[in-house]
N, C-alpha and C. Protein backbone atom coordinates (compact mmCIF):
# COMPACT_ATOMS: atom_id res chain seq x y z
N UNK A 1 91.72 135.63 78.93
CA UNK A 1 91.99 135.53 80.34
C UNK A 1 92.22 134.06 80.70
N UNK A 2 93.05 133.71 81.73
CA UNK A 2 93.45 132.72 82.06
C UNK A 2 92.25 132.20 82.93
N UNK A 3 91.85 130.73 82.46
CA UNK A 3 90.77 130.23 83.22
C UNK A 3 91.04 129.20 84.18
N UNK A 4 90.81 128.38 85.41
CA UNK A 4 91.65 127.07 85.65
C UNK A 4 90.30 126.20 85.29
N UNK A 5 90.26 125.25 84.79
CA UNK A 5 89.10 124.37 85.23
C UNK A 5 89.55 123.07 85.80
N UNK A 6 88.47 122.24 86.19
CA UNK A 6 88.60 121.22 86.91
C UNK A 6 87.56 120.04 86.19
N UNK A 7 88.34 118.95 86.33
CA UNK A 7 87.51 118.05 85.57
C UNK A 7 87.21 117.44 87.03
N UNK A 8 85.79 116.87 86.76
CA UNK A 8 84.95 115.84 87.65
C UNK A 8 84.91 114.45 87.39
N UNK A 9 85.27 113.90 88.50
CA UNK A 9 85.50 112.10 88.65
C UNK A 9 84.79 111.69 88.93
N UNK A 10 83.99 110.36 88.73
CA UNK A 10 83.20 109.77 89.32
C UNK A 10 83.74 108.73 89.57
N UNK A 11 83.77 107.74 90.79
CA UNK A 11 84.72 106.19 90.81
C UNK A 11 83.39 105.09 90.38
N UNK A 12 84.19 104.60 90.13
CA UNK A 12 83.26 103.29 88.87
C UNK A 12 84.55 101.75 89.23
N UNK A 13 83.39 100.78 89.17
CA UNK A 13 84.00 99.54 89.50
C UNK A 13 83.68 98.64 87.95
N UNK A 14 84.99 98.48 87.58
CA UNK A 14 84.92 97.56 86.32
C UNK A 14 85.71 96.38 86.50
N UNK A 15 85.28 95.30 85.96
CA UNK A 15 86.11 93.98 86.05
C UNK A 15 86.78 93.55 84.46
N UNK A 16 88.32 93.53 84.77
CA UNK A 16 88.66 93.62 83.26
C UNK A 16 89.49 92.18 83.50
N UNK A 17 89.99 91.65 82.53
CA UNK A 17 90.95 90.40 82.72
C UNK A 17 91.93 90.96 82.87
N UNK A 18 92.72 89.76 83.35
CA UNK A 18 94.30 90.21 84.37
C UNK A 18 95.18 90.36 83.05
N UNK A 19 95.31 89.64 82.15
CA UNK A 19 96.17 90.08 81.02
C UNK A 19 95.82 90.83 80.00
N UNK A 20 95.07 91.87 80.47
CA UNK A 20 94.34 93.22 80.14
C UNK A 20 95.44 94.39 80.92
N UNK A 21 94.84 94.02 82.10
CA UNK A 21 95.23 94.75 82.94
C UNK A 21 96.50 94.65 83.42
N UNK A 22 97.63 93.76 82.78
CA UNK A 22 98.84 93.87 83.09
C UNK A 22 99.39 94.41 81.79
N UNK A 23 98.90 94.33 80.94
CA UNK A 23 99.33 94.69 79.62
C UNK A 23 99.65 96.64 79.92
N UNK A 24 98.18 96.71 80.17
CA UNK A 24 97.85 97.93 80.10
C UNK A 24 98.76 98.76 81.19
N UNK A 25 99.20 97.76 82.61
CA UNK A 25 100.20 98.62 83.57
C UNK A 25 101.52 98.32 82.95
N UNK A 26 101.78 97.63 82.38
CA UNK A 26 103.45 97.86 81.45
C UNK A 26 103.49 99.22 80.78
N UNK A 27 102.41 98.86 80.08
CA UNK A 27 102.26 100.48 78.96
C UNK A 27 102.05 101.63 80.11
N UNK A 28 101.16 102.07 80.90
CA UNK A 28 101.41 102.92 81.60
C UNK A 28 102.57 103.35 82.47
N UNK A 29 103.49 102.53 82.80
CA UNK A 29 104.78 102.58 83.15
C UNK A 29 105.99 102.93 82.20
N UNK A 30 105.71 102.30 80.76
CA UNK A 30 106.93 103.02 80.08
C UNK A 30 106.72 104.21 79.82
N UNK A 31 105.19 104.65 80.05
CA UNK A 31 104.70 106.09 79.27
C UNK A 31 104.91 107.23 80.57
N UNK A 32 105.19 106.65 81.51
CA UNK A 32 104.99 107.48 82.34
C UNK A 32 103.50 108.02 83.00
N UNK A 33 102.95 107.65 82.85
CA UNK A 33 101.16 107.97 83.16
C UNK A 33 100.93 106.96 83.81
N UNK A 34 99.61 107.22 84.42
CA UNK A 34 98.91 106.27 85.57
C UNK A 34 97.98 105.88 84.13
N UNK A 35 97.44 104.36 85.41
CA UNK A 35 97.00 103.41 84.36
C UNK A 35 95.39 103.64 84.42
N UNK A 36 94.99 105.22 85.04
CA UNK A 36 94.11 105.50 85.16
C UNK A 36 94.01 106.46 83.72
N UNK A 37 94.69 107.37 83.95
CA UNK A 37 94.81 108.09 82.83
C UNK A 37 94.71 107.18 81.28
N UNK A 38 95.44 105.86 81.14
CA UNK A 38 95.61 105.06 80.18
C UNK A 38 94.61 104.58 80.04
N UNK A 39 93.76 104.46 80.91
CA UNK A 39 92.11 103.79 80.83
C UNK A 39 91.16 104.74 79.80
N UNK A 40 91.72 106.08 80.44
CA UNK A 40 90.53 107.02 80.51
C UNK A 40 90.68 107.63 78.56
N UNK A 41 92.25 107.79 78.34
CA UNK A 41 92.53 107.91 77.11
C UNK A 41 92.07 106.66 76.36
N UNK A 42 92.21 105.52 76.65
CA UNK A 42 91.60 104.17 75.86
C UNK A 42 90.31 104.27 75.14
N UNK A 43 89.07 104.73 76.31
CA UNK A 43 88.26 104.57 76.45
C UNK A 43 88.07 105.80 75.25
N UNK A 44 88.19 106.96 75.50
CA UNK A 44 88.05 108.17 74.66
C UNK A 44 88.21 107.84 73.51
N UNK A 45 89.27 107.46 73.04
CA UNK A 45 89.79 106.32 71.69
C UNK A 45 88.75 105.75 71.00
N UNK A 46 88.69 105.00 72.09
CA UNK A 46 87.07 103.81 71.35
C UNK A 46 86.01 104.70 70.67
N UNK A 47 85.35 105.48 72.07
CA UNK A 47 84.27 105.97 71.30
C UNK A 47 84.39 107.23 70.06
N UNK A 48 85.27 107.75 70.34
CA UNK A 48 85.67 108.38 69.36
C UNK A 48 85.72 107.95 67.96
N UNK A 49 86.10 106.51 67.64
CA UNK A 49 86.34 105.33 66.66
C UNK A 49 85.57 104.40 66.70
N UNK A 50 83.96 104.92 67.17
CA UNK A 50 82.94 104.15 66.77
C UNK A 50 82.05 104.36 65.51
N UNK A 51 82.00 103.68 64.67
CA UNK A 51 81.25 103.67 63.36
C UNK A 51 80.50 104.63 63.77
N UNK A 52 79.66 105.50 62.35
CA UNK A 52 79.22 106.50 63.23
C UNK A 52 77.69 105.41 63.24
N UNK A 53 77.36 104.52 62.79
CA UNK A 53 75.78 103.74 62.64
C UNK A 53 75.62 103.13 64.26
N UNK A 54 77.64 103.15 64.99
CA UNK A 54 77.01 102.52 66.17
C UNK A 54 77.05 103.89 67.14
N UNK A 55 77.02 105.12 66.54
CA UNK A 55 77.09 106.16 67.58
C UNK A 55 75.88 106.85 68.28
């Protein structure tokens, strides 16, 4: 059966450097995605690709 779900947001204040964060809105612009989404996939990335000794 077809289910819908909904993912839950929480807003969060992070301070990143500006040539972080311009890098990262180029790339979200050629990809077509918000640079929220590009955060959120980043982030998933990382921990996903953490040693497992630092997991």
């Amino acid at each position: 059966m077809f289910e819908i779900k909904k993912t839950e947001y929480i807003n969060k204040t992070f301070r990143l450097p500006a040539d972080l964060v311009e890098k990262m809105e180029i790339i979200a612009q050629k990809k077509g995605i918000s640079l929220n989404n590009l955060v959120t996939q980043c982030c998933n990335y990382a921990l996903d690709n953490l040693d497992k000794k630092d997991k």
